[in-house]
C-alpha atoms as a PDB file:
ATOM      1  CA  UNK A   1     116.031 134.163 182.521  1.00  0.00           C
ATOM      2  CA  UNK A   2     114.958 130.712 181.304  1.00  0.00           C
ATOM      3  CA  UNK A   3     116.508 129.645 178.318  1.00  0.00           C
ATOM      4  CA  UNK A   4     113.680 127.451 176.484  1.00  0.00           C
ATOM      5  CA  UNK A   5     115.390 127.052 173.217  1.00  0.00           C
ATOM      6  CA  UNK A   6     117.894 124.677 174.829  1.00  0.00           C
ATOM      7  CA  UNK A   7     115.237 121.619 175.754  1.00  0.00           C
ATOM      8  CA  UNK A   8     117.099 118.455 176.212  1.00  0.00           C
ATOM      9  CA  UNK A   9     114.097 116.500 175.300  1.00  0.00           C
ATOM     10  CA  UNK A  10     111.615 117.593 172.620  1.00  0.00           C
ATOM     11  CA  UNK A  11     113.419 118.795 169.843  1.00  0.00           C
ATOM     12  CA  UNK A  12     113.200 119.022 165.860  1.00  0.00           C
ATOM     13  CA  UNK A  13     109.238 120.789 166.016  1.00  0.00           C
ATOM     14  CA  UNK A  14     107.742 121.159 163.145  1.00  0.00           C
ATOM     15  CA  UNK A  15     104.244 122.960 162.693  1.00  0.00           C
ATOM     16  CA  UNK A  16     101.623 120.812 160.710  1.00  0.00           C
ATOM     17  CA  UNK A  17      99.339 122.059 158.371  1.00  0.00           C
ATOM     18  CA  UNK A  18      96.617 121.956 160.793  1.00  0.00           C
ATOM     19  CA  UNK A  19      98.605 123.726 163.209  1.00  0.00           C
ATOM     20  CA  UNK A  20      99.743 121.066 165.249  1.00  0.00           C
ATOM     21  CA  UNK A  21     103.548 121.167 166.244  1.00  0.00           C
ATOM     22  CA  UNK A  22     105.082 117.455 165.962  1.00  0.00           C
ATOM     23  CA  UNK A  23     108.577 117.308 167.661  1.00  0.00           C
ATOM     24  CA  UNK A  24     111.070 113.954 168.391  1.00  0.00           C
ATOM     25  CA  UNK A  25     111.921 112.602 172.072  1.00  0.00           C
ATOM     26  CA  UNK A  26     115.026 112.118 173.292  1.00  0.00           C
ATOM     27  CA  UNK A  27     116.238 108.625 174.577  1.00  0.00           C
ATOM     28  CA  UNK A  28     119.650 110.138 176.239  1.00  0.00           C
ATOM     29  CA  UNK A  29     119.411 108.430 179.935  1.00  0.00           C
ATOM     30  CA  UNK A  30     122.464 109.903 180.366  1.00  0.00           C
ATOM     31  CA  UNK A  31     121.614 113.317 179.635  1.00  0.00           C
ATOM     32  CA  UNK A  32     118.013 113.191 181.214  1.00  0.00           C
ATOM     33  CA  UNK A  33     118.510 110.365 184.159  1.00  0.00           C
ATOM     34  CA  UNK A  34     114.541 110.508 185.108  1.00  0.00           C
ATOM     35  CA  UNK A  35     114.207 108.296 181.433  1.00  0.00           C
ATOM     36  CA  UNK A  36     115.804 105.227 183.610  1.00  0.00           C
ATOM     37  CA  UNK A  37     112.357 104.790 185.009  1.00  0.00           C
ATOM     38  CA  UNK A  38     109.377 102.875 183.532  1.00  0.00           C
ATOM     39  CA  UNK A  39     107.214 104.894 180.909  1.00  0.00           C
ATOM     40  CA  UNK A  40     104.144 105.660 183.034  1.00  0.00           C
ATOM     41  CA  UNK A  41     106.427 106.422 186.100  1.00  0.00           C
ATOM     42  CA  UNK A  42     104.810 110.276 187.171  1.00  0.00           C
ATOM     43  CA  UNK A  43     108.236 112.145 187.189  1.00  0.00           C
ATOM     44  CA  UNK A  44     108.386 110.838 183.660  1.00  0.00           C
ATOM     45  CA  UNK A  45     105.008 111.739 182.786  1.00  0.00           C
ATOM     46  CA  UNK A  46     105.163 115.506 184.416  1.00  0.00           C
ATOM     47  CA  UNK A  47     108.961 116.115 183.016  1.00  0.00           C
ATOM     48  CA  UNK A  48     107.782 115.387 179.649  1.00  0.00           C
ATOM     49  CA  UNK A  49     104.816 117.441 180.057  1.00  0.00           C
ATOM     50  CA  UNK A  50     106.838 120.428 181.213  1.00  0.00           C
ATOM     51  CA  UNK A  51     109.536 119.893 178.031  1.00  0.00           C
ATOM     52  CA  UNK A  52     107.206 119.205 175.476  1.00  0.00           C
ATOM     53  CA  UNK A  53     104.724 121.941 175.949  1.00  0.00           C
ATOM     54  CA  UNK A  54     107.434 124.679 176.634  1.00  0.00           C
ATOM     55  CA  UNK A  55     109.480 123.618 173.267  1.00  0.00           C
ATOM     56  CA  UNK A  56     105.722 124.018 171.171  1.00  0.00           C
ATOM     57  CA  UNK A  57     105.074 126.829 172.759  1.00  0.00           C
ATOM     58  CA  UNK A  58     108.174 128.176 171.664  1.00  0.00           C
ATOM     59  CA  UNK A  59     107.845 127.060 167.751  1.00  0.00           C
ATOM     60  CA  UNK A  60     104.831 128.868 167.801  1.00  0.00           C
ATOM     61  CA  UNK A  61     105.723 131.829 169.134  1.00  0.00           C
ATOM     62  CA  UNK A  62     103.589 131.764 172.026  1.00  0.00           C
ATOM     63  CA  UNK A  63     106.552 131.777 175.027  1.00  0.00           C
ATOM     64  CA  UNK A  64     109.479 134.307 174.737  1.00  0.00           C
ATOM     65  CA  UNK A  65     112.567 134.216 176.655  1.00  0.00           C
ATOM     66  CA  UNK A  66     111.901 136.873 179.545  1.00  0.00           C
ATOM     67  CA  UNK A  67     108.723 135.287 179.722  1.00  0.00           C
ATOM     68  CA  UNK A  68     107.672 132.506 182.828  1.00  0.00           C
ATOM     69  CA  UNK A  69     105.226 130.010 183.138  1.00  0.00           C
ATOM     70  CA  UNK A  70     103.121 128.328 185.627  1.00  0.00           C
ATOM     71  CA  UNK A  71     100.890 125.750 185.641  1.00  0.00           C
ATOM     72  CA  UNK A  72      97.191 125.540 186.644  1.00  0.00           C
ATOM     73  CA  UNK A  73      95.997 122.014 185.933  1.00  0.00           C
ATOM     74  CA  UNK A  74      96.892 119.118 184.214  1.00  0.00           C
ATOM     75  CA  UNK A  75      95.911 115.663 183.491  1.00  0.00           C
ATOM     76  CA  UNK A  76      96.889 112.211 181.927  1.00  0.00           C
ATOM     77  CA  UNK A  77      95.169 109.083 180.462  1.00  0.00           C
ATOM     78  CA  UNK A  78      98.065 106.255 179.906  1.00  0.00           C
ATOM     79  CA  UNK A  79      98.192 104.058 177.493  1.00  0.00           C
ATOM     80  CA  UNK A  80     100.933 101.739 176.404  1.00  0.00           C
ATOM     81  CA  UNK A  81     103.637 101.561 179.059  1.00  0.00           C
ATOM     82  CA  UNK A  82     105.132  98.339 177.286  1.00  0.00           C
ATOM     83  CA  UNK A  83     106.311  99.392 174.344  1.00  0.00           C
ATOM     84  CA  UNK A  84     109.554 101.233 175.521  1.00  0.00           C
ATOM     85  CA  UNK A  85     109.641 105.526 176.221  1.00  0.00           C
ATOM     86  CA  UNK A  86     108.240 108.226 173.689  1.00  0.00           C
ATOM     87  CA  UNK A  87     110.064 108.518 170.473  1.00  0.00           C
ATOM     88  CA  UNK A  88     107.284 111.273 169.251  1.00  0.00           C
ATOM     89  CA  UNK A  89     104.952 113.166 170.074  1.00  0.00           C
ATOM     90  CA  UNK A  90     102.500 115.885 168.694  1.00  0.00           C
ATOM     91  CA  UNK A  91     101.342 118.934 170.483  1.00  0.00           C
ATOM     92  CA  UNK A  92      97.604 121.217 170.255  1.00  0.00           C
ATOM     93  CA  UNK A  93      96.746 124.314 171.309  1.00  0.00           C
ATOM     94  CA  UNK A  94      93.586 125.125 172.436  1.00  0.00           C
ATOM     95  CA  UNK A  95      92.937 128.244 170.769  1.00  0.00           C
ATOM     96  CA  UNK A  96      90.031 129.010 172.476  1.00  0.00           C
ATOM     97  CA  UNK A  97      91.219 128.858 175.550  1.00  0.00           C
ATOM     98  CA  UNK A  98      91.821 132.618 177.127  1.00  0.00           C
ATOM     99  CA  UNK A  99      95.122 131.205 179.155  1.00  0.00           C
ATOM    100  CA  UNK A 100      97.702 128.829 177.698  1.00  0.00           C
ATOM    101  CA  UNK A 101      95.865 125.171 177.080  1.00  0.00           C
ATOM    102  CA  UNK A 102      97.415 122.377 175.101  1.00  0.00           C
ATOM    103  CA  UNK A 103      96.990 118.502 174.239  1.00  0.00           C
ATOM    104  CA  UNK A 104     100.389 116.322 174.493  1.00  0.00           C
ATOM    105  CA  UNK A 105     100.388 113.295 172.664  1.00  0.00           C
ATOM    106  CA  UNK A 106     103.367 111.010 172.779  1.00  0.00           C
ATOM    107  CA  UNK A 107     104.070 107.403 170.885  1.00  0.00           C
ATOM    108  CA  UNK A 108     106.580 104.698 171.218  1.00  0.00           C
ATOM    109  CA  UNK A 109     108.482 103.141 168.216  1.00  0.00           C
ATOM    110  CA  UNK A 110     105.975 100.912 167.404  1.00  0.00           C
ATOM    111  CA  UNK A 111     103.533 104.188 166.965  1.00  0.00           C
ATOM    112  CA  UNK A 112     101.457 103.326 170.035  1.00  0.00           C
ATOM    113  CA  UNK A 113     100.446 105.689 172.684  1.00  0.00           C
ATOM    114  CA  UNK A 114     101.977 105.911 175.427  1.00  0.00           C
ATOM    115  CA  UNK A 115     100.226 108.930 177.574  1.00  0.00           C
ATOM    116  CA  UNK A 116      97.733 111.739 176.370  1.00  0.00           C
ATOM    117  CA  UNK A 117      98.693 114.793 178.734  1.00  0.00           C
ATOM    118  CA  UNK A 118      96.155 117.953 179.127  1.00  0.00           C
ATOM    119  CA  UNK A 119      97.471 120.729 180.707  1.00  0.00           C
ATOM    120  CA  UNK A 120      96.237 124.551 181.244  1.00  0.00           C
ATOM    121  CA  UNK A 121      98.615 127.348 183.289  1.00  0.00           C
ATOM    122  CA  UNK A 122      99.458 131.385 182.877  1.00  0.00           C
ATOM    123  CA  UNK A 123     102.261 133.329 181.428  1.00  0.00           C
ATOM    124  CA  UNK A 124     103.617 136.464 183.303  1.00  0.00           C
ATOM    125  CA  UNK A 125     106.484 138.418 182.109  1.00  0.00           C
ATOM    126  CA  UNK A 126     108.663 138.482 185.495  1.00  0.00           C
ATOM    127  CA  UNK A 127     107.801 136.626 188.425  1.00  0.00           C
ATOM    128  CA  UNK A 128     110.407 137.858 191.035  1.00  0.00           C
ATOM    129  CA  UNK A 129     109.732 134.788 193.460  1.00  0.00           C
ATOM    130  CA  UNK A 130     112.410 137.062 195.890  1.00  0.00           C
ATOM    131  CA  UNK A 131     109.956 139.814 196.528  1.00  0.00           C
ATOM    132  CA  UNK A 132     106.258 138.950 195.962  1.00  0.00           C
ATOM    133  CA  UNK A 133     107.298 135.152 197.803  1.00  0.00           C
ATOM    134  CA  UNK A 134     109.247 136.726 200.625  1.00  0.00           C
ATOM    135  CA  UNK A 135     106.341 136.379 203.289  1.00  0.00           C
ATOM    136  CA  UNK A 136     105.281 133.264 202.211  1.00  0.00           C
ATOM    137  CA  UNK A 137     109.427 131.500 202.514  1.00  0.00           C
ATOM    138  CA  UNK A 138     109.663 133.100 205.579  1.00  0.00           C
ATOM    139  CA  UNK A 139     106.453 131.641 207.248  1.00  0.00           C
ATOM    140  CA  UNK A 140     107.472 128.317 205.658  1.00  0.00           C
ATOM    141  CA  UNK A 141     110.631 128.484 207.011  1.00  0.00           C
ATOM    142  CA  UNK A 142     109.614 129.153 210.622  1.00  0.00           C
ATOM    143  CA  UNK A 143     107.659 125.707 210.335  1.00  0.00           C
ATOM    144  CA  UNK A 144     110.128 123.524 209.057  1.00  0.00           C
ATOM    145  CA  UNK A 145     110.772 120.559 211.184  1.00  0.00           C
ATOM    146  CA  UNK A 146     114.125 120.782 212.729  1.00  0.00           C
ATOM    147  CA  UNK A 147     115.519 117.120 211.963  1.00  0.00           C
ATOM    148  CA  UNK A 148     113.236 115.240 213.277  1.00  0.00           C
ATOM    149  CA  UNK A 149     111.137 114.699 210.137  1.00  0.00           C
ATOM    150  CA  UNK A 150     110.615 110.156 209.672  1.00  0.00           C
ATOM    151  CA  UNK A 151     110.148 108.806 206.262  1.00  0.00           C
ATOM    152  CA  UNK A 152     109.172 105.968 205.503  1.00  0.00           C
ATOM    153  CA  UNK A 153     111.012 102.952 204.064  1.00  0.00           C
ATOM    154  CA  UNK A 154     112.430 102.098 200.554  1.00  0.00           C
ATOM    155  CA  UNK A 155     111.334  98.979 200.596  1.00  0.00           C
ATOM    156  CA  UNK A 156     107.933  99.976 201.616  1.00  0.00           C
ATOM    157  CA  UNK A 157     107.935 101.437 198.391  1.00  0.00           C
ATOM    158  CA  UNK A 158     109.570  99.764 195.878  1.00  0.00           C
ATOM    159  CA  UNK A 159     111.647 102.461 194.472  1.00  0.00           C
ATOM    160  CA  UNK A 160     114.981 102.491 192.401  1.00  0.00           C
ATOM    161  CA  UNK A 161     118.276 103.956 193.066  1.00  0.00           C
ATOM    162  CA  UNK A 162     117.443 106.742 191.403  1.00  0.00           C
ATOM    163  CA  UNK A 163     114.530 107.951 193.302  1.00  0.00           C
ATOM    164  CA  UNK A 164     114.307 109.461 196.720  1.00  0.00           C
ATOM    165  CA  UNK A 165     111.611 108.807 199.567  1.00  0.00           C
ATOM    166  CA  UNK A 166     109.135 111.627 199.743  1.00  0.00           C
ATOM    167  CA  UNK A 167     106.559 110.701 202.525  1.00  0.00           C
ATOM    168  CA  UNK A 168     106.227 109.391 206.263  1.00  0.00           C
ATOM    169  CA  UNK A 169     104.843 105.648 207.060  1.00  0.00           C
ATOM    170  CA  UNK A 170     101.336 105.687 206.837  1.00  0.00           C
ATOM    171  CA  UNK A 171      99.656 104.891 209.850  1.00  0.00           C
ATOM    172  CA  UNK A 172      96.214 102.400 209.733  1.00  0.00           C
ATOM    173  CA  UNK A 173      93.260 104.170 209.980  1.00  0.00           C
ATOM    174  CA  UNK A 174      94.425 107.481 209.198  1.00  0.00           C
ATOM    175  CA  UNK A 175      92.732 109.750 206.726  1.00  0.00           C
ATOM    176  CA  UNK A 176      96.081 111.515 205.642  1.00  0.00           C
ATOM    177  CA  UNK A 177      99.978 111.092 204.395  1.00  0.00           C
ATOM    178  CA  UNK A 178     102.695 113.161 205.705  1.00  0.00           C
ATOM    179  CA  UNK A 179     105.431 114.219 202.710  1.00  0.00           C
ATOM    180  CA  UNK A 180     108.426 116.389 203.374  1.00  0.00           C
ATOM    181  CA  UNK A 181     110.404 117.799 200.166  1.00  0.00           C
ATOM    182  CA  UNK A 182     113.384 119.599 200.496  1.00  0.00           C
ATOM    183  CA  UNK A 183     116.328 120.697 198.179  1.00  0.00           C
ATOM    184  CA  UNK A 184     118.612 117.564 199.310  1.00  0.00           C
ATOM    185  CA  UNK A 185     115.791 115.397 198.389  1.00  0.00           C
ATOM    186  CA  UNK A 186     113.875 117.029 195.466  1.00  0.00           C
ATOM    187  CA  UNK A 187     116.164 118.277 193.373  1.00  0.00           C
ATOM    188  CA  UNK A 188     120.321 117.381 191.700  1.00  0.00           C
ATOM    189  CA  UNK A 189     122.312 116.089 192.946  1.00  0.00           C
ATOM    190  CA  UNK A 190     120.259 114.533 195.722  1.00  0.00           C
ATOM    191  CA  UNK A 191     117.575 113.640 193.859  1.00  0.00           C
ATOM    192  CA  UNK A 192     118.934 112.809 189.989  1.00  0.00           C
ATOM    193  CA  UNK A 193     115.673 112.143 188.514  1.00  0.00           C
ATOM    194  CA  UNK A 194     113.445 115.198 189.390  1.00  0.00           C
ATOM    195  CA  UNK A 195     114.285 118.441 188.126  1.00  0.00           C
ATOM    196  CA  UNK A 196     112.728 122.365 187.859  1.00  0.00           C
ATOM    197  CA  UNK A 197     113.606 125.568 189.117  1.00  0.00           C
ATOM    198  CA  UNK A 198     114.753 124.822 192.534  1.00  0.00           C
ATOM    199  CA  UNK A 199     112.888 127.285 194.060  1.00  0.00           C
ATOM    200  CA  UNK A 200     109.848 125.483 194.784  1.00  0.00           C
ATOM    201  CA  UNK A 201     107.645 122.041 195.336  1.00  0.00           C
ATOM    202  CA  UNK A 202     106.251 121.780 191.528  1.00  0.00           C
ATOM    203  CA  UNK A 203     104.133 119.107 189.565  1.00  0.00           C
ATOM    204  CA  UNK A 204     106.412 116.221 189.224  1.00  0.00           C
ATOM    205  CA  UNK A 205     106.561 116.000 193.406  1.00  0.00           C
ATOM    206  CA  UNK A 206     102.733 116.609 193.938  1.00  0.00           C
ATOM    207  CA  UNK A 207     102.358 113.174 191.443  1.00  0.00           C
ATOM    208  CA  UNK A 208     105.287 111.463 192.923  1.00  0.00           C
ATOM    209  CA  UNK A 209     103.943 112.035 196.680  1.00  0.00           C
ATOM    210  CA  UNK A 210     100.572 111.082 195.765  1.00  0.00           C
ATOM    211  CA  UNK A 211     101.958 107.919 193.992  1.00  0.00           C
ATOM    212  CA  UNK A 212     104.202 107.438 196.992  1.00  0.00           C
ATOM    213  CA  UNK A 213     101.191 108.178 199.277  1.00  0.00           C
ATOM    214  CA  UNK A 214      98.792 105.639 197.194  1.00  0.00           C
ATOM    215  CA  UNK A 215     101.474 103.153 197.394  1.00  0.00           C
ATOM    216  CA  UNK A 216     101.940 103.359 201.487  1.00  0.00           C
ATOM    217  CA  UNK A 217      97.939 103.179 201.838  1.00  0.00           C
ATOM    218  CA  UNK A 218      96.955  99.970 199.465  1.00  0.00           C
ATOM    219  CA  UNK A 219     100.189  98.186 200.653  1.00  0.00           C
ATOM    220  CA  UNK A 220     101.299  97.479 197.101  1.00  0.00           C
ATOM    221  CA  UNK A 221     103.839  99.098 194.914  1.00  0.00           C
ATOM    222  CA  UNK A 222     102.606  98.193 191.183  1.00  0.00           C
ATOM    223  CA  UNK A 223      99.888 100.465 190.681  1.00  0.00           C
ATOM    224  CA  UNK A 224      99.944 102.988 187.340  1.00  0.00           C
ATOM    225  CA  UNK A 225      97.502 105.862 187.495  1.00  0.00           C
ATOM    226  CA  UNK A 226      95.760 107.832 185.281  1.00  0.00           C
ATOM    227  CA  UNK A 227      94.417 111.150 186.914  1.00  0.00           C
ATOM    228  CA  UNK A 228      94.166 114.960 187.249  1.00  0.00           C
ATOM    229  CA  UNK A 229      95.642 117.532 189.496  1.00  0.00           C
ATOM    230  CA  UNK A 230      94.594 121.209 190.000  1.00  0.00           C
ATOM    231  CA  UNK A 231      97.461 123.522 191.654  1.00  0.00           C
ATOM    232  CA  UNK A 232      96.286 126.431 193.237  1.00  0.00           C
ATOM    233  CA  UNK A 233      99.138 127.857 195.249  1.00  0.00           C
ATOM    234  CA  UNK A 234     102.748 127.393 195.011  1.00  0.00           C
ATOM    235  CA  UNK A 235     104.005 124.909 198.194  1.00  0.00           C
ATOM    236  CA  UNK A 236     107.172 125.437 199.740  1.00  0.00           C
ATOM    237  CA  UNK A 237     110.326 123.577 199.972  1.00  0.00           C
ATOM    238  CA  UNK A 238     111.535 122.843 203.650  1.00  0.00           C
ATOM    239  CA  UNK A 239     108.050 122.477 204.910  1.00  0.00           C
ATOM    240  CA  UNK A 240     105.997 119.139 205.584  1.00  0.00           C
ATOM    241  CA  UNK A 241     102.442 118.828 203.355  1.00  0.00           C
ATOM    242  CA  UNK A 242      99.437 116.642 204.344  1.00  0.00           C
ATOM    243  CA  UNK A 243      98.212 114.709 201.487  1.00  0.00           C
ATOM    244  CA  UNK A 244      94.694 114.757 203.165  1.00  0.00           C
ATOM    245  CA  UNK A 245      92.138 111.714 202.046  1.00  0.00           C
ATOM    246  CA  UNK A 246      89.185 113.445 200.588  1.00  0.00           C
ATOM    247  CA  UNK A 247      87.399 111.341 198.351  1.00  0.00           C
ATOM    248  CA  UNK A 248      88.432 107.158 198.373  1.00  0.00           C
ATOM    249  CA  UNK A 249      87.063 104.183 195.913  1.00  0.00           C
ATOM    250  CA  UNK A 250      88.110 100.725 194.980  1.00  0.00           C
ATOM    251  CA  UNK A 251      90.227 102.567 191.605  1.00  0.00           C
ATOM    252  CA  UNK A 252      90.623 106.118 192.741  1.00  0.00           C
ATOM    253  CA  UNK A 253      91.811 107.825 195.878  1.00  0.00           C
ATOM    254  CA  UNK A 254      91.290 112.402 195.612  1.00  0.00           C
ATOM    255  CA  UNK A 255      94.023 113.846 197.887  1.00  0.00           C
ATOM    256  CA  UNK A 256      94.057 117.387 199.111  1.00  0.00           C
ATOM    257  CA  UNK A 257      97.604 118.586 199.427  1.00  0.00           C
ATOM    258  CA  UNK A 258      97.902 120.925 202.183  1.00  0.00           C
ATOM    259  CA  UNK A 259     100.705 123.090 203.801  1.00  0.00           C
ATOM    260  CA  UNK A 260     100.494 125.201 207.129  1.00  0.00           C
ATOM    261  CA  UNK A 261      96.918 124.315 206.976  1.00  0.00           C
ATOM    262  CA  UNK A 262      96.186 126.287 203.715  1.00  0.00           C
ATOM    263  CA  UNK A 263      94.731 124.040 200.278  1.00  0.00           C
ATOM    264  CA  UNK A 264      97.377 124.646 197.635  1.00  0.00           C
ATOM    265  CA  UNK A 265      96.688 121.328 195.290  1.00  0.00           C
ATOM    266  CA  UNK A 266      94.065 118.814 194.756  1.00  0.00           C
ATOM    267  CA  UNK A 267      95.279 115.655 193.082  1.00  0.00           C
ATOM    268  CA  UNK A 268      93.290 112.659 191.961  1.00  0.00           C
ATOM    269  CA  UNK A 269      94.696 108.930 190.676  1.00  0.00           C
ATOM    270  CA  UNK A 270      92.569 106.528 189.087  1.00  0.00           C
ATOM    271  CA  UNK A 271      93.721 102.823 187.911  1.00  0.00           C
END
C-alpha cells in the first residue's frame, strides 16, 4: 500500500481558514534528482503536481492509506520560470466537484508564481493492476518491439544528463511521433529524474514525450508550454505509442497519444 504520509516534497500543510491547505517545497536535489532541471521543465511540473495534491489531500482527510488514485485530467499555465524552483505553494479543493478536483499554486522565494496546476482524477480503494490489467500487459507485451526500436538523438534534443530519450526521429512531412517507454528508460535507476509506480506509462512521460515530440517537429529545443492533457486509459510500458498530430498552429500543437491503435490520452501544448 502507498504510504502518502512520507512525501519527500510538500511537507509542513497547514489548513487556512478558508480551507485552503498551504504546505513548503523541498529544494533537496539530492533527495528528489528531477529538481536539477529548469522550473517549467514537465517532469518537474507533473512530479510536483502528483506530491502536492496527494500530501493536501491527505491533511484533509480526503486520501487514506489503502486508498489509490488516478488521474483524469490536468492542466498548467506557467508563470515565472526565472526566479529559481517552488519554495510554497497553496492547494484548493473544488468542493463541488463529484470526483477529486483541486487548484495547485506554487511560488518562488521572491513570492512569484511559478505554475498554476488544475488537475481532476478518481479514488478507488484497491486497484489490483495484477488481475483486472492482466489482458491488457499481455496484449502489450505481444507487441513490444524486439530490439529494434530507434530513438532519436540527444543532441536533437537538447537534454541533460539526467534525462533519457523518449521518442524516434521525426520524419518531414509526417503527421505523427513514435515514443517507446520502458522500465530501463522511464523509471530509477535508468531514468533518475522520473518517478511513479513502475507499473505503468503515467503523466510525467505523456508531457515529457509530447515536449520531446514538439521539440523533434519545430527543430528547436527552447520552447516552455503551457497546456492540458486528458488521460483516458492507462498505456503500457514495453510498448511503442504514436503521438498522432491532430490539431497544429503557429503556438499550439494537440497530440493524440495512441497505443495498439486504441486513444488512451489527448495532450495539448501551447507557448
Amino acid at each position: 500500500m502507498p504510504d502518502y504520509s512520507n512525501n519527500p516534497y510538500a511537507t509542513g500543510q497547514v489548513i487556512t481558514n478558508d480551507g485552503s491547505v498551504a504546505f513548503d517545497c523541498s529544494l533537496d536535489v539530492q533527495k528528489l534528482p528531477w529538481l536539477t532541471l529548469p522550473p517549467h521543465h514537465p517532469v518537474v511540473i507533473q512530479t510536483q503536481a502528483f506530491w502536492t495534491a496527494v500530501g493536501a489531500s491527505v491533511a484533509l482527510a480526503g486520501l487514506e492509506a489503502t486508498q489509490w488514485s488516478a488521474l483524469t485530467w490536468i492542466d498548467w499555465e506557467l508563470g515565472d520560470g526565472s526566479g529559481g524552483h517552488a519554495v510554497r505553494g497553496v492547494y484548493t479543493r473544488d468542493e463541488s466537484s463529484e470526483n477529486p478536483a483541486y487548484d495547485v499554486v506554487l511560488f518562488n522565494a521572491a513570492d512569484s508564481v511559478i505554475v498554476t496546476i488544475r488537475g481532476r482524477g478518481v479514488v478507488f480503494r484497491n486497484r489490483n493492476f495484477e488481475k483486472w490489467r492482466e489482458g491488457a500487459k499481455e496484449e502489450a507485451r505481444k507487441a513490444a518491439p524486439q530490439d529494434d526500436f530507434v530513438y532519436a538523438e540527444r543532441e536533437a534534443l537538447g537534454l541533460t544528463e539526467h534525462e533519457r530519450v523518449l521518442v524516434a526521429p521525426f520524419q518531414p512531412g509526417a503527421d505523427y511521433v513514435e515514443a517507446l517507454v520502458t522500465p530501463a528508460n522511464g523509471f530509477p535507476p535508468g531514468n533518475p529524474v522520473i518517478g511513479g509506480s513502475g507499473d505503468h506509462v503515467n503523466s510525467t512521460h505523456f508531457h515529457e514525450i509530447a515536449r520531446q515530440a514538439l521539440f523533434l517537429i519545430k527543430g528547436r529545443t527552447d520552447i516552455d508550454t503551457s497546456g492540458e492533457m486528458t488521460l483516458n486509459r492507462y498505456v503500457e510500458l514495453g510498448t511503442p505509442l504514436r503521438l498522432q498530430i491532430s490539431d497544429q498552429a503557429d503556438r499550439s500543437i494537440t497530440f493524440e497519444l495512441r497505443q495498439m491503435d486504441r486513444a488512451c490520452a489527448e495532450i495539448t501544448l501551447r507557448w
